[in-house]
PDB file of N, CA and C in Angstrom:
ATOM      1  N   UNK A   1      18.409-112.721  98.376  1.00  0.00           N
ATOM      2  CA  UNK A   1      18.968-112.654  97.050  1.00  0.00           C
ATOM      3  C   UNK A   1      17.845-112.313  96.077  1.00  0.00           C
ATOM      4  N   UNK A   2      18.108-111.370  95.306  1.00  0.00           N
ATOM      5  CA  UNK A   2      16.863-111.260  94.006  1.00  0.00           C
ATOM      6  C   UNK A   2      16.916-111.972  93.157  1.00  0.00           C
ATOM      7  N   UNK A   3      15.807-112.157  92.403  1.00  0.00           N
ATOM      8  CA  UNK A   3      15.416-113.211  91.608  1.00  0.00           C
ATOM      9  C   UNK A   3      15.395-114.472  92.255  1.00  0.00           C
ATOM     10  N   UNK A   4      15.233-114.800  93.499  1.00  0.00           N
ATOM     11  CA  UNK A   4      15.040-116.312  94.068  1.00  0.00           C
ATOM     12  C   UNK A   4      13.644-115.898  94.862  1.00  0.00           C
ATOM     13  N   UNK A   5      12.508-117.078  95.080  1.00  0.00           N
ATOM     14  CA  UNK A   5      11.491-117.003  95.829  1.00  0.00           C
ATOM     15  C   UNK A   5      11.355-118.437  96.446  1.00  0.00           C
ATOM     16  N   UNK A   6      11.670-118.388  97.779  1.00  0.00           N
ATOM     17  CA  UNK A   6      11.173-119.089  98.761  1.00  0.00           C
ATOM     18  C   UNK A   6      10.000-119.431  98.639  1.00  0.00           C
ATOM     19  N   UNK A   7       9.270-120.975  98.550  1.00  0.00           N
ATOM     20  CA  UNK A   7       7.840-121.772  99.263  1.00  0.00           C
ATOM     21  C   UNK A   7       8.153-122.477  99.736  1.00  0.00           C
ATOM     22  N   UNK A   8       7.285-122.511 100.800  1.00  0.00           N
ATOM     23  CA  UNK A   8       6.974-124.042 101.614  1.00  0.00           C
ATOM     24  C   UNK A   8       5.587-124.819 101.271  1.00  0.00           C
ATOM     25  N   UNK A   9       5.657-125.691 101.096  1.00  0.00           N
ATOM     26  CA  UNK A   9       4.211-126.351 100.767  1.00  0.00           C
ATOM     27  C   UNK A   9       4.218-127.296 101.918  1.00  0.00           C
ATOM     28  N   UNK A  10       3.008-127.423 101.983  1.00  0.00           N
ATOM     29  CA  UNK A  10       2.729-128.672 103.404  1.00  0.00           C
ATOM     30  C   UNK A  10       1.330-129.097 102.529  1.00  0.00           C
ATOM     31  N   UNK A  11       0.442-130.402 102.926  1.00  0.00           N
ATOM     32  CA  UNK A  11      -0.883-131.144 102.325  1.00  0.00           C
ATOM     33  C   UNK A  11      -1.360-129.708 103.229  1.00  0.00           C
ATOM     34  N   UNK A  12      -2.869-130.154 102.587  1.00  0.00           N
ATOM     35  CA  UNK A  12      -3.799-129.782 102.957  1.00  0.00           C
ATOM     36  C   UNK A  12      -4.055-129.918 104.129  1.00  0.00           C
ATOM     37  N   UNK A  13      -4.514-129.101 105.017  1.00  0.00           N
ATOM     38  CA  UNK A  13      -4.931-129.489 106.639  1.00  0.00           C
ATOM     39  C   UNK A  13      -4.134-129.644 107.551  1.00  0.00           C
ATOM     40  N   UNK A  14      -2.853-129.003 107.007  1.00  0.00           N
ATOM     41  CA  UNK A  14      -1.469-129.650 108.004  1.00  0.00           C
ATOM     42  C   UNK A  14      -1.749-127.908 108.918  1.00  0.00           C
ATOM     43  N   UNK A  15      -0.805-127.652 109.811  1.00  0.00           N
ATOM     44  CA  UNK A  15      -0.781-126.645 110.449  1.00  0.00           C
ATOM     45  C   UNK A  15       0.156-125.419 109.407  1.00  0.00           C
ATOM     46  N   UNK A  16       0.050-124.224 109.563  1.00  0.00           N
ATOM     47  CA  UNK A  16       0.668-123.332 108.704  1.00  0.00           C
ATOM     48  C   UNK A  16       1.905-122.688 109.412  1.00  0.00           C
ATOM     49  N   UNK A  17       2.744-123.501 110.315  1.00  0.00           N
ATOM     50  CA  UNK A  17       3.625-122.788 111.227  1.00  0.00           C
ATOM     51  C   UNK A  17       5.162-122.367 109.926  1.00  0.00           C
ATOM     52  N   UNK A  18       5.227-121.111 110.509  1.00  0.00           N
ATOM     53  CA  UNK A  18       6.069-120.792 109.400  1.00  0.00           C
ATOM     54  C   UNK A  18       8.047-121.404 109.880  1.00  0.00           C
ATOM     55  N   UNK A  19       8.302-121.775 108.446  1.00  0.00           N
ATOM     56  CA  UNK A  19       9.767-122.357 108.589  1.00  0.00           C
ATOM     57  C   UNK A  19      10.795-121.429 109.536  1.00  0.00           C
ATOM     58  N   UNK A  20      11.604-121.934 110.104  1.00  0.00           N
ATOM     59  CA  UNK A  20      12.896-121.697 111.191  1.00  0.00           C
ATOM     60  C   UNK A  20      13.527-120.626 110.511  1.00  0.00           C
ATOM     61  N   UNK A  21      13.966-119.958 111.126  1.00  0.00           N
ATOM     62  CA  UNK A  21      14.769-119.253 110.441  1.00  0.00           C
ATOM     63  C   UNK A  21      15.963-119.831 110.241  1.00  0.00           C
ATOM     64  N   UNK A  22      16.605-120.270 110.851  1.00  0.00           N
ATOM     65  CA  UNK A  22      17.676-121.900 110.420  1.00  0.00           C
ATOM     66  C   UNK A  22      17.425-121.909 109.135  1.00  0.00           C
ATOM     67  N   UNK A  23      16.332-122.863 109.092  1.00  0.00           N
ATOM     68  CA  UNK A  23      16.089-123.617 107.698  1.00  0.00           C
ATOM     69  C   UNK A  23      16.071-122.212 105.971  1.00  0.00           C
ATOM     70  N   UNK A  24      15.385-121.128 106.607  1.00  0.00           N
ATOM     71  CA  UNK A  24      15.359-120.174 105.505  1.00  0.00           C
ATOM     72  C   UNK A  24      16.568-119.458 105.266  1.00  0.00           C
ATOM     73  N   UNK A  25      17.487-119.333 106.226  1.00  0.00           N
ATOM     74  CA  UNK A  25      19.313-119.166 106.053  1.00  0.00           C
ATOM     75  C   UNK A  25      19.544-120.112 105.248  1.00  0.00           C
ATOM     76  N   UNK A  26      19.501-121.599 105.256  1.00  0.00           N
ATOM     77  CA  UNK A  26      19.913-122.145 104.742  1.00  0.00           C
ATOM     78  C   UNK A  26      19.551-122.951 103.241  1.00  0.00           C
ATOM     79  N   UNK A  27      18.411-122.075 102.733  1.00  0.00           N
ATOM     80  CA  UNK A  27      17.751-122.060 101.583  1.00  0.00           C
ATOM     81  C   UNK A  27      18.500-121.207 100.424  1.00  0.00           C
ATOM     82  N   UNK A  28      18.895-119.786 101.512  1.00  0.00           N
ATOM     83  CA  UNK A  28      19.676-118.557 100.903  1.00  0.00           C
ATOM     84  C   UNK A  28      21.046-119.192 100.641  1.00  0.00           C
ATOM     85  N   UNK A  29      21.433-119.709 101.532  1.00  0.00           N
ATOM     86  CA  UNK A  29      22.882-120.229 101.160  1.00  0.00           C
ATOM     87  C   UNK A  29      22.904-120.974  99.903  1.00  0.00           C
ATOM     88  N   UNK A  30      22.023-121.873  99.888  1.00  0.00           N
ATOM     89  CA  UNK A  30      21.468-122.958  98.754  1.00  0.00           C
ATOM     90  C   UNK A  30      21.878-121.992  97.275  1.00  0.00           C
ATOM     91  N   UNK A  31      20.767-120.809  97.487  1.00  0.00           N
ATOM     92  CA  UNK A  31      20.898-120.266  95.926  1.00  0.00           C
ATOM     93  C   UNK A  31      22.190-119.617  95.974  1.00  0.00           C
ATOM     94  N   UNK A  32      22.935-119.408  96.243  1.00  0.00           N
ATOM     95  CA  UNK A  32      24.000-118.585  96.127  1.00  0.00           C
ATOM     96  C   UNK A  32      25.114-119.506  95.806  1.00  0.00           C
ATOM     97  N   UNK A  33      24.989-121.371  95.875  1.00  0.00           N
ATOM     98  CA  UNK A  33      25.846-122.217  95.694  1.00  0.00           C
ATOM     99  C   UNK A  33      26.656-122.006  94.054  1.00  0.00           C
ATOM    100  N   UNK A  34      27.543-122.357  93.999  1.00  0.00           N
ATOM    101  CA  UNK A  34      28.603-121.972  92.401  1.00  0.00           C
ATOM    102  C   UNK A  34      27.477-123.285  91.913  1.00  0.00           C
ATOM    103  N   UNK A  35      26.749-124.465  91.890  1.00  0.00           N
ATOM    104  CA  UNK A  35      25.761-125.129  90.883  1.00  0.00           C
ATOM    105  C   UNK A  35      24.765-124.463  90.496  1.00  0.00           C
ATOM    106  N   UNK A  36      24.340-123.236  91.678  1.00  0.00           N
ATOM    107  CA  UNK A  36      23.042-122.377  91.373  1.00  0.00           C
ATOM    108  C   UNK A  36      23.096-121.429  89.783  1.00  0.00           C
ATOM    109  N   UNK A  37      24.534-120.823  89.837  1.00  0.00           N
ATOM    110  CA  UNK A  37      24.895-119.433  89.206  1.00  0.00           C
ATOM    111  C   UNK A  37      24.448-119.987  87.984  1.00  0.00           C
ATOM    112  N   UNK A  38      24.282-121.017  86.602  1.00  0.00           N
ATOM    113  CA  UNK A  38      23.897-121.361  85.582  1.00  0.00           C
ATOM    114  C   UNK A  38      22.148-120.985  85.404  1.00  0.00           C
ATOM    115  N   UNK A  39      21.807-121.545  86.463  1.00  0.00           N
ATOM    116  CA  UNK A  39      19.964-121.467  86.496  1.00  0.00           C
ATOM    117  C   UNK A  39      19.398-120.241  86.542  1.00  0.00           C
ATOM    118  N   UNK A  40      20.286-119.634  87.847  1.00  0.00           N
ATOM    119  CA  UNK A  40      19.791-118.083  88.624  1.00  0.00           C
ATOM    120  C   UNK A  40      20.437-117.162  87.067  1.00  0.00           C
ATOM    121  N   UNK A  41      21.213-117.507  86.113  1.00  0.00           N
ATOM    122  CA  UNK A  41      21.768-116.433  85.176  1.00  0.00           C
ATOM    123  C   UNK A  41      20.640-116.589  83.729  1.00  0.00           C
ATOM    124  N   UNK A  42      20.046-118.305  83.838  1.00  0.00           N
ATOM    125  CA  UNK A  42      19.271-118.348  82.538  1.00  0.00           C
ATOM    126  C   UNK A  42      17.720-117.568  83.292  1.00  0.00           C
ATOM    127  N   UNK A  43      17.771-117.695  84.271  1.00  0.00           N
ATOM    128  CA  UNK A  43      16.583-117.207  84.673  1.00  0.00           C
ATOM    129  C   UNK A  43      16.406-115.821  84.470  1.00  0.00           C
ATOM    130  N   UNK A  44      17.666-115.389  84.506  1.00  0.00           N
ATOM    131  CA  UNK A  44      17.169-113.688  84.630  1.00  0.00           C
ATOM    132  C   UNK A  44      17.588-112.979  82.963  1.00  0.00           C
ATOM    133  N   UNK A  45      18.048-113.556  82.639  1.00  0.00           N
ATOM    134  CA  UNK A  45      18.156-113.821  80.924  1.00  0.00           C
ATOM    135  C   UNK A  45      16.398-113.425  80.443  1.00  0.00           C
ATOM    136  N   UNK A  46      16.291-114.508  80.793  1.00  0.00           N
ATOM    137  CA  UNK A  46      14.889-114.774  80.363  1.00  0.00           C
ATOM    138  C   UNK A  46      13.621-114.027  80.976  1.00  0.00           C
ATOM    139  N   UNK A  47      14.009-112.990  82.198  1.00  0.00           N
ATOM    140  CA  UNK A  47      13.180-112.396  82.916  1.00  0.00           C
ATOM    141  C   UNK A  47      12.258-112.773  83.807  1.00  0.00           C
ATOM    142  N   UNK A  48      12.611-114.152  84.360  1.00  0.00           N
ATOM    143  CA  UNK A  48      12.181-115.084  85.451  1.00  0.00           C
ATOM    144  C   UNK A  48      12.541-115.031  86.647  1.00  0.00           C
ATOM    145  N   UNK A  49      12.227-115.737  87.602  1.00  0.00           N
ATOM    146  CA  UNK A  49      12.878-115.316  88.950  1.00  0.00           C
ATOM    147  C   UNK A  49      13.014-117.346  89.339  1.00  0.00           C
ATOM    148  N   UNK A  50      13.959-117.404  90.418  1.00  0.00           N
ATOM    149  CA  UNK A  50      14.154-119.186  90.366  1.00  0.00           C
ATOM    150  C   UNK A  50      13.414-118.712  91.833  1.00  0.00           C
ATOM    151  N   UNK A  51      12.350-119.747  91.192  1.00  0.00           N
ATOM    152  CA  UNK A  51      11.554-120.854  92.856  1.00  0.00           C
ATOM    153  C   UNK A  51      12.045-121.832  93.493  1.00  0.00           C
ATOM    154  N   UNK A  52      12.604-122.138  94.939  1.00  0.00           N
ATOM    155  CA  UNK A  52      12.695-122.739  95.267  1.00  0.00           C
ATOM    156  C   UNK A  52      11.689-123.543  96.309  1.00  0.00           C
ATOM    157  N   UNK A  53      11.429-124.279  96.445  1.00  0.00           N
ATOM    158  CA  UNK A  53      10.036-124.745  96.720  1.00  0.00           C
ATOM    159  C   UNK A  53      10.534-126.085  97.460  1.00  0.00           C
ATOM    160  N   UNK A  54       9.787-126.230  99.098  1.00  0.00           N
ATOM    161  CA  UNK A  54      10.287-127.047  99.540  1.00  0.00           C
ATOM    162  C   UNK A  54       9.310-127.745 100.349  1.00  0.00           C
ATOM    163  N   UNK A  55       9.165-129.132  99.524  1.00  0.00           N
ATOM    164  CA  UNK A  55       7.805-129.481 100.509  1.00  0.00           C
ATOM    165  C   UNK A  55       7.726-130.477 101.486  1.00  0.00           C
ATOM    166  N   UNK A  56       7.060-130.567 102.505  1.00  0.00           N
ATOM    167  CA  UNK A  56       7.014-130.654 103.580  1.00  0.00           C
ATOM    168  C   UNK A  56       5.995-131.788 104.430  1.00  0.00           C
ATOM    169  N   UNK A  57       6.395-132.728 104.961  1.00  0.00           N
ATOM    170  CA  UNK A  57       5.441-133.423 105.517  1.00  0.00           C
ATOM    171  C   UNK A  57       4.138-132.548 106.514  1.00  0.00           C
ATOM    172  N   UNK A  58       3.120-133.224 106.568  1.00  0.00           N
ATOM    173  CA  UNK A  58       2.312-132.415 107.696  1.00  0.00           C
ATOM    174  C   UNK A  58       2.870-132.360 109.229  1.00  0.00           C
ATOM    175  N   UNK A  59       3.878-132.720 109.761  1.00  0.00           N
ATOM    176  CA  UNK A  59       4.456-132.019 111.007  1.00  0.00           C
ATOM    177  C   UNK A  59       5.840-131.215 110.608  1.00  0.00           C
ATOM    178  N   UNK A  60       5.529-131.054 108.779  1.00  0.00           N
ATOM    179  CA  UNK A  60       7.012-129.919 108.551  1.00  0.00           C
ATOM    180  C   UNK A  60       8.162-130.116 108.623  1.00  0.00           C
ATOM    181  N   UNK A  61       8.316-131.690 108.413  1.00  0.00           N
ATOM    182  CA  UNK A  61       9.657-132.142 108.114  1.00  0.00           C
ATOM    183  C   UNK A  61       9.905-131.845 106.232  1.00  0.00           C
ATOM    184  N   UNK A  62      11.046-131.318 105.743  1.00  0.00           N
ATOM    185  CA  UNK A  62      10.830-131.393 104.915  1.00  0.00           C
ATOM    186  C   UNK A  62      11.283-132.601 103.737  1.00  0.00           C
ATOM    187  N   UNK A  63      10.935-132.910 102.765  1.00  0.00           N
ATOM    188  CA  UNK A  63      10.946-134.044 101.907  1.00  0.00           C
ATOM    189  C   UNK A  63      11.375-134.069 100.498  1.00  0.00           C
ATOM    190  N   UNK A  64      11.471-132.835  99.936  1.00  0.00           N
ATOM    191  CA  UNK A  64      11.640-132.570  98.633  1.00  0.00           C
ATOM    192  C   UNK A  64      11.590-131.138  98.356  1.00  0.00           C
ATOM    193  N   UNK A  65      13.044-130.919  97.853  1.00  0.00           N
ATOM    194  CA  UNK A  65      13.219-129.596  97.706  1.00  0.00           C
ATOM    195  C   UNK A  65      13.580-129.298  96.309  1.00  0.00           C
ATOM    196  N   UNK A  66      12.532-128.733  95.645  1.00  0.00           N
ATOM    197  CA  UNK A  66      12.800-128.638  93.890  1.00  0.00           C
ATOM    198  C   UNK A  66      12.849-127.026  93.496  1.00  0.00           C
ATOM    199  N   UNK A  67      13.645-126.691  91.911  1.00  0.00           N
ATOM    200  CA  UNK A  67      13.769-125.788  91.685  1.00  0.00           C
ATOM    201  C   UNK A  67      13.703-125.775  90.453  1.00  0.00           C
ATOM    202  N   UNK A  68      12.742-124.247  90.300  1.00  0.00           N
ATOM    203  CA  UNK A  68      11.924-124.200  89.213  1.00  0.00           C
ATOM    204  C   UNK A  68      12.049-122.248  88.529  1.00  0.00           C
ATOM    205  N   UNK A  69      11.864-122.089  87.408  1.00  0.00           N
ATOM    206  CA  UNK A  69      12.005-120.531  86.585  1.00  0.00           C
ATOM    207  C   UNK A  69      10.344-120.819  86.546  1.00  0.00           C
ATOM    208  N   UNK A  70      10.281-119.464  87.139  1.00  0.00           N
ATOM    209  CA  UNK A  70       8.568-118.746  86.902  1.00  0.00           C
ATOM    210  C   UNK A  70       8.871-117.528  86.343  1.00  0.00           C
ATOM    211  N   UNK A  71       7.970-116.281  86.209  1.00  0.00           N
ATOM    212  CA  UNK A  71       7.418-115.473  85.472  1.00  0.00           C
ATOM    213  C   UNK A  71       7.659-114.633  86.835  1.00  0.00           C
ATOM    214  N   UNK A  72       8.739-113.321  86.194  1.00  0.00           N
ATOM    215  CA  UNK A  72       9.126-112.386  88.011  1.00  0.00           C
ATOM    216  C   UNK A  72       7.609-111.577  88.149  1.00  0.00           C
TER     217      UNK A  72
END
């Protein structure tokens, strides 16, 4: 989807294995939810793109998934 950007964050020193593809399907589904369409519409209003950012214990479980307007 445009205007959405996928992160994963993990600490420092954890391993860099990249997320499932499972899990990144189901990130996409995330932004495309009818709660998303308000954020993803002020965002692009405003000429931003929505971050979704999902962070991750050091064996990559994840723990907190927040969403944020940056600068496209």
């Amino acid at each position: 989807m445009q205007n959405v950007v996928f992160r994963f964050r993990r600490p420092s020193g954890s391993g860099q294995s990249q997320p499932s593809p499972a899990m990144t399907e189901a990130l996409r589904y995330l932004s495309e939810a009818e709660e998303m369409k308000p954020l993803l519409a002020q965002a692009s209003r405003s000429g931003n793109n929505v971050s979704i950012e999902v962070f991750q214990s050091r064996d990559g479980q994840p723990l907190i998934i927040n969403f944020t307007k940056e600068p496209a």
